[in-house]
PDB file of N, CA and C in Angstrom:
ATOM      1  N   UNK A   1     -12.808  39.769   3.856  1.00  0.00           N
ATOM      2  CA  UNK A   1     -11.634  39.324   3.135  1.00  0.00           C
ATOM      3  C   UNK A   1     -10.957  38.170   3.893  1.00  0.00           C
ATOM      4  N   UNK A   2     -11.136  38.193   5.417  1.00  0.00           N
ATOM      5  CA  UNK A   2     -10.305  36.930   6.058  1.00  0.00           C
ATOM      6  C   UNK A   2     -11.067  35.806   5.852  1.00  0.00           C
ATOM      7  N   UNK A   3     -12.274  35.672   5.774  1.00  0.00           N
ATOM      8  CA  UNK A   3     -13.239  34.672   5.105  1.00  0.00           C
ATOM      9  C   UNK A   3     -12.772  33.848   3.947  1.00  0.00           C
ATOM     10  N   UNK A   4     -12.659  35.104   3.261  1.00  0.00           N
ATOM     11  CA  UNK A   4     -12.329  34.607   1.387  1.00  0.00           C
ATOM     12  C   UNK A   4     -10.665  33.660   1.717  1.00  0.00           C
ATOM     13  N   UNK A   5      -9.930  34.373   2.281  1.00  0.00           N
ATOM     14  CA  UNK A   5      -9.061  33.735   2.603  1.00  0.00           C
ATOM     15  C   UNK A   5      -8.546  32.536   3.418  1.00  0.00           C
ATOM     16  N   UNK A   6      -9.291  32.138   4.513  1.00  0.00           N
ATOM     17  CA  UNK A   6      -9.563  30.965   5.234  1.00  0.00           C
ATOM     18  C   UNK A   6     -10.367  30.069   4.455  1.00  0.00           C
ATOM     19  N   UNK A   7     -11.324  30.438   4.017  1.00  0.00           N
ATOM     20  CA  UNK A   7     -11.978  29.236   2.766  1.00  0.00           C
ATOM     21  C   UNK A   7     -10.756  28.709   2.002  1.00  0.00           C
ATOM     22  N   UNK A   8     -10.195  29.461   1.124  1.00  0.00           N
ATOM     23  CA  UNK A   8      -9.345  28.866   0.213  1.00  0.00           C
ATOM     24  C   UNK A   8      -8.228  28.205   0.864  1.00  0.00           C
ATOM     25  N   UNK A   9      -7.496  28.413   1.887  1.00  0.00           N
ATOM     26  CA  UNK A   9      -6.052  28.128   2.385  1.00  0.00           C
ATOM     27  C   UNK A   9      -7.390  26.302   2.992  1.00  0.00           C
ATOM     28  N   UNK A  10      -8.312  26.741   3.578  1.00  0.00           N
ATOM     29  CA  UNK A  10      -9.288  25.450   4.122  1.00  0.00           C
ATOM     30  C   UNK A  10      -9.298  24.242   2.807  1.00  0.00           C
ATOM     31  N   UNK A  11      -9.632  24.723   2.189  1.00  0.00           N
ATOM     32  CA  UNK A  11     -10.107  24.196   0.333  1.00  0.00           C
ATOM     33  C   UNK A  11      -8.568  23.282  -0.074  1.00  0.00           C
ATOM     34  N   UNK A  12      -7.946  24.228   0.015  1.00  0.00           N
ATOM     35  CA  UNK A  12      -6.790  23.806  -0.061  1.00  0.00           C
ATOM     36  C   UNK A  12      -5.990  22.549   0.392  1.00  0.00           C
ATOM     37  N   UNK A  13      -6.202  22.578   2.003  1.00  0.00           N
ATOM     38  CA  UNK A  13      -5.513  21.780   2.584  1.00  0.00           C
ATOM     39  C   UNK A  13      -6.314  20.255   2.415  1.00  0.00           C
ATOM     40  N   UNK A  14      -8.293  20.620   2.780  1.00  0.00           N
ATOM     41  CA  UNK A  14      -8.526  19.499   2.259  1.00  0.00           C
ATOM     42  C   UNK A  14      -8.358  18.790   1.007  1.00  0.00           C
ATOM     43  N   UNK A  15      -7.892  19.729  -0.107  1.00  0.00           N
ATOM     44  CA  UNK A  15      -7.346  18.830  -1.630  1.00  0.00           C
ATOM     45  C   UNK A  15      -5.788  18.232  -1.122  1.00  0.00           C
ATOM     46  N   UNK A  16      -5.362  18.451  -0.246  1.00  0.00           N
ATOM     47  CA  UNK A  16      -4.021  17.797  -0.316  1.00  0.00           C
ATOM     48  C   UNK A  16      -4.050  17.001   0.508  1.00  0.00           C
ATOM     49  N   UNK A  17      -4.978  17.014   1.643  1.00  0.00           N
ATOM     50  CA  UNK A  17      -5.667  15.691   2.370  1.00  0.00           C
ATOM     51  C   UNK A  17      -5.789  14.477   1.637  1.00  0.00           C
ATOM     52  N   UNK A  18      -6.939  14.753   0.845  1.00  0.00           N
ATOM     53  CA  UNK A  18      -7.354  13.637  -0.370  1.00  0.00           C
ATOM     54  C   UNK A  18      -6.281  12.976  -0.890  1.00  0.00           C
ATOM     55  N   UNK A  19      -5.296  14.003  -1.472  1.00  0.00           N
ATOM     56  CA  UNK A  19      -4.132  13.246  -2.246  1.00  0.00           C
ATOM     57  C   UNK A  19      -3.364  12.389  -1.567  1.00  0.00           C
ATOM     58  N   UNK A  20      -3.015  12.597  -0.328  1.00  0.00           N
ATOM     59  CA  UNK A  20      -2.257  12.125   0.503  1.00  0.00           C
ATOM     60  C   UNK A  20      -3.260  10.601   0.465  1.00  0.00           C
ATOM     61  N   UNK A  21      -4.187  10.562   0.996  1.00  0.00           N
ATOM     62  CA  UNK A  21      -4.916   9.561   0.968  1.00  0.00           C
ATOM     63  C   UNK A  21      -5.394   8.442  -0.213  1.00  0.00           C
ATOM     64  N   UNK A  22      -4.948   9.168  -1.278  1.00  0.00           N
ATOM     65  CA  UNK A  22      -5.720   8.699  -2.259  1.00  0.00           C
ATOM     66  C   UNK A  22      -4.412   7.743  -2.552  1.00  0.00           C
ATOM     67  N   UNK A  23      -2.911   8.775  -2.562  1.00  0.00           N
ATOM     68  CA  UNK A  23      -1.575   8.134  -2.531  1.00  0.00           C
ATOM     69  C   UNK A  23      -1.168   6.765  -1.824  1.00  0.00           C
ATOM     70  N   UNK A  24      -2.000   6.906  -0.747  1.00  0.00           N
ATOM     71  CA  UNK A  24      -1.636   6.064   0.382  1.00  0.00           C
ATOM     72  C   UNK A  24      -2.600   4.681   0.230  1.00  0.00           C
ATOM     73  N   UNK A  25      -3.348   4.937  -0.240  1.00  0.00           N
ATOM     74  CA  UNK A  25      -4.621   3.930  -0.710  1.00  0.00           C
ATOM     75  C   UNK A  25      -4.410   3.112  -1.527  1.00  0.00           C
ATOM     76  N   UNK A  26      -3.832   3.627  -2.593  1.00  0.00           N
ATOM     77  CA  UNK A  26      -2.876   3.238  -4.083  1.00  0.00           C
ATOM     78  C   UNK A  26      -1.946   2.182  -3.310  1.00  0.00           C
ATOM     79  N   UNK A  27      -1.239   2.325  -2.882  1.00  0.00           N
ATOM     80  CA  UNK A  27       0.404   1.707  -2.426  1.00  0.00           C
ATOM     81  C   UNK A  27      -0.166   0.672  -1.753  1.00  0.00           C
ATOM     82  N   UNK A  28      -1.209   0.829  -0.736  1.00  0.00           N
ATOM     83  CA  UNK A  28      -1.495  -0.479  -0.235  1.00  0.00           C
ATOM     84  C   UNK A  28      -2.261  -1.436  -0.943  1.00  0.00           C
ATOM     85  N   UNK A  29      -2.999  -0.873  -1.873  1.00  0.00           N
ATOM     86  CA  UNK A  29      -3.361  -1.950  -2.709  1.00  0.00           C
ATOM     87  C   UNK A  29      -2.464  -2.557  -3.420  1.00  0.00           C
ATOM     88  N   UNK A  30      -1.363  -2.020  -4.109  1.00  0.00           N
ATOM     89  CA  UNK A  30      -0.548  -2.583  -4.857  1.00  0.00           C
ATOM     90  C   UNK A  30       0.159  -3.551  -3.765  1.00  0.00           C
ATOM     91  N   UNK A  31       0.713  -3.358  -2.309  1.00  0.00           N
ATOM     92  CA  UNK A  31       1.392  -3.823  -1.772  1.00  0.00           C
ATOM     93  C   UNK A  31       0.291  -5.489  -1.341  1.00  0.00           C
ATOM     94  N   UNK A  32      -0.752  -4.927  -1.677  1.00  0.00           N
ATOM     95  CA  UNK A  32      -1.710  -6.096  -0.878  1.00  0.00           C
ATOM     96  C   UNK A  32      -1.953  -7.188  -2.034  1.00  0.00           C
ATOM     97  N   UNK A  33      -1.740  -6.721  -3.840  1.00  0.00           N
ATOM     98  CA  UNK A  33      -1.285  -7.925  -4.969  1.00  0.00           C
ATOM     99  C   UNK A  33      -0.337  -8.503  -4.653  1.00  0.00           C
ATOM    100  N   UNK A  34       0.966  -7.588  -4.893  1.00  0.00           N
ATOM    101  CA  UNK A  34       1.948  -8.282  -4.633  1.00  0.00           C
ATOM    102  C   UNK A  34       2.396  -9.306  -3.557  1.00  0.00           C
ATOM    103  N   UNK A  35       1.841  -9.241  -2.726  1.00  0.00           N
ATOM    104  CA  UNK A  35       2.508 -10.008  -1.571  1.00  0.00           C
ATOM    105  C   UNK A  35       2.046 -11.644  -1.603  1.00  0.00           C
ATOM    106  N   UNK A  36       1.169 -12.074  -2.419  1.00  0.00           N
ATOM    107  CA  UNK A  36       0.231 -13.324  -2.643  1.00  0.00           C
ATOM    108  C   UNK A  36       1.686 -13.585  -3.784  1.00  0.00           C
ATOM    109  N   UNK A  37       2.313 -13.002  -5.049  1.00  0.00           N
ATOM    110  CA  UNK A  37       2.938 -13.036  -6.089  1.00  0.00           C
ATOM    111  C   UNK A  37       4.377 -13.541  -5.321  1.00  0.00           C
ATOM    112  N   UNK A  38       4.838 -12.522  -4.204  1.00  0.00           N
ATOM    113  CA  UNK A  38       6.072 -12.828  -3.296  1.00  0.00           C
ATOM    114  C   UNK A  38       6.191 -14.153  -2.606  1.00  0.00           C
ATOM    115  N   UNK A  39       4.651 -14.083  -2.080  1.00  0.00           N
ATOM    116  CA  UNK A  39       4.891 -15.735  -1.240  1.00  0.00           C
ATOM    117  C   UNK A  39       4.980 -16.691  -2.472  1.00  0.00           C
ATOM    118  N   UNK A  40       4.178 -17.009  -3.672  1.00  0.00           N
ATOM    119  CA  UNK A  40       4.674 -17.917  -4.536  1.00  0.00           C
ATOM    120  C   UNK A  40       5.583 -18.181  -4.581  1.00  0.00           C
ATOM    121  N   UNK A  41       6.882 -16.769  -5.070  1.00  0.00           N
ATOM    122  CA  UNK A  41       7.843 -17.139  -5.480  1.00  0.00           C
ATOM    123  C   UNK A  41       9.063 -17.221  -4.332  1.00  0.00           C
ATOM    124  N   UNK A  42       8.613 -17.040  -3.092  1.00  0.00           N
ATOM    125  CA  UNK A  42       9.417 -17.890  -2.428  1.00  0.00           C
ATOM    126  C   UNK A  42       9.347 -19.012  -2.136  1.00  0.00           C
ATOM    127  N   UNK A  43       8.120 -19.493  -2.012  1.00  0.00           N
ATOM    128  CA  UNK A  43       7.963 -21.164  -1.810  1.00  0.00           C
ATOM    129  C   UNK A  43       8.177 -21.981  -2.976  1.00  0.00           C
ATOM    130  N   UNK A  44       8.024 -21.556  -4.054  1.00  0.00           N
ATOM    131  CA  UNK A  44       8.923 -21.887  -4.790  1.00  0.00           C
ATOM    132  C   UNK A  44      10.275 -22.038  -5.406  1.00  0.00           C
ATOM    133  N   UNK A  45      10.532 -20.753  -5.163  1.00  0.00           N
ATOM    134  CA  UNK A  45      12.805 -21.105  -4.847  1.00  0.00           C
ATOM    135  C   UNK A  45      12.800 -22.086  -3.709  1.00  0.00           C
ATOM    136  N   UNK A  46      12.160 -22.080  -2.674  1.00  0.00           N
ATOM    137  CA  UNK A  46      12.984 -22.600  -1.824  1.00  0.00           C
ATOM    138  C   UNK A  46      12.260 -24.099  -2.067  1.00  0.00           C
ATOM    139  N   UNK A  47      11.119 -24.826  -3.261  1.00  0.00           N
ATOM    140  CA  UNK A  47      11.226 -26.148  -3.027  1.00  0.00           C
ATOM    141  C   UNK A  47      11.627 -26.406  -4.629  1.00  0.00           C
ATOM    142  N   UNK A  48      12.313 -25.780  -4.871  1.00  0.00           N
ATOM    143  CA  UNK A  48      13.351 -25.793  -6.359  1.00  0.00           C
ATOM    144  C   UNK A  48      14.716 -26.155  -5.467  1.00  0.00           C
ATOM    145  N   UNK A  49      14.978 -25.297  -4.479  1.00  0.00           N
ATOM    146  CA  UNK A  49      16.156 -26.092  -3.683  1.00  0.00           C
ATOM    147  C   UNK A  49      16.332 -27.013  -3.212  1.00  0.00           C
ATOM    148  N   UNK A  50      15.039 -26.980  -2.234  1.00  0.00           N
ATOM    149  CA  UNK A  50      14.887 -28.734  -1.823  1.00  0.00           C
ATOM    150  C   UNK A  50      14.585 -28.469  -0.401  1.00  0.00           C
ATOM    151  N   UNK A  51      14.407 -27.268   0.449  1.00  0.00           N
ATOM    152  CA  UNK A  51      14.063 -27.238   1.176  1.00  0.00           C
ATOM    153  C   UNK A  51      12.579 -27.869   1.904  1.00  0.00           C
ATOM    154  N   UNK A  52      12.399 -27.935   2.756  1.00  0.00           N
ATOM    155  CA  UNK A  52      11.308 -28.757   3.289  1.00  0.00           C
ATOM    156  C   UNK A  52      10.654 -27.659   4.275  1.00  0.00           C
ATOM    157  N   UNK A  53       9.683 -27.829   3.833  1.00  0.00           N
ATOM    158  CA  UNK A  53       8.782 -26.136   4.344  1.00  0.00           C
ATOM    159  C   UNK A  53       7.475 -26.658   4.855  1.00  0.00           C
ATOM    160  N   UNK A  54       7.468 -28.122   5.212  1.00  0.00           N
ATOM    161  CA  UNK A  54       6.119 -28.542   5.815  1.00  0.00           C
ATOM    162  C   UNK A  54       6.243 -28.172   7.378  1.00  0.00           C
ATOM    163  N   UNK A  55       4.791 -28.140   7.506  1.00  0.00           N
ATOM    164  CA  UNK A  55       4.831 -27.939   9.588  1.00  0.00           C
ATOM    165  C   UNK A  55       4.776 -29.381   9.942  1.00  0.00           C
ATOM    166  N   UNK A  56       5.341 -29.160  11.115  1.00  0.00           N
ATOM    167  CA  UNK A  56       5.673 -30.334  12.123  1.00  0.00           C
ATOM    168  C   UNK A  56       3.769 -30.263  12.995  1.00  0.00           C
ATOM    169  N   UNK A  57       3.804 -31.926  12.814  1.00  0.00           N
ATOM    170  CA  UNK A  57       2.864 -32.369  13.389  1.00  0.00           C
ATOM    171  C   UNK A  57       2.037 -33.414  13.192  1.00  0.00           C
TER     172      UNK A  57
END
């Protein structure tokens, strides 16, 4: 019976492993679109302002 029971509580934890991961996997992909979308639209407000955003050299 402690068998039957260590399997499942085991079973268990690795399904909430996964999720955690699967959660975490998700977010960085989304975070890894967006951030190409963010830099646009700041280099663009800021040469709608008039700022000057070239490197020196």
């Amino acid at each position: 019976m402690f068998f039957a029971v260590k399997w499942h509580y085991d079973k268990d934890r690795k399904a909430q492993k996964a999720g955690v991961l699967s959660a975490v996997g998700k977010i960085a992909a989304i975070l890894m679109i967006l951030l190409p979308a963010l830099l646009y639209a700041t280099f663009t407000l800021a040469r709608t302002l008039g700022l000057d955003l070239t490197l020196p050299g």
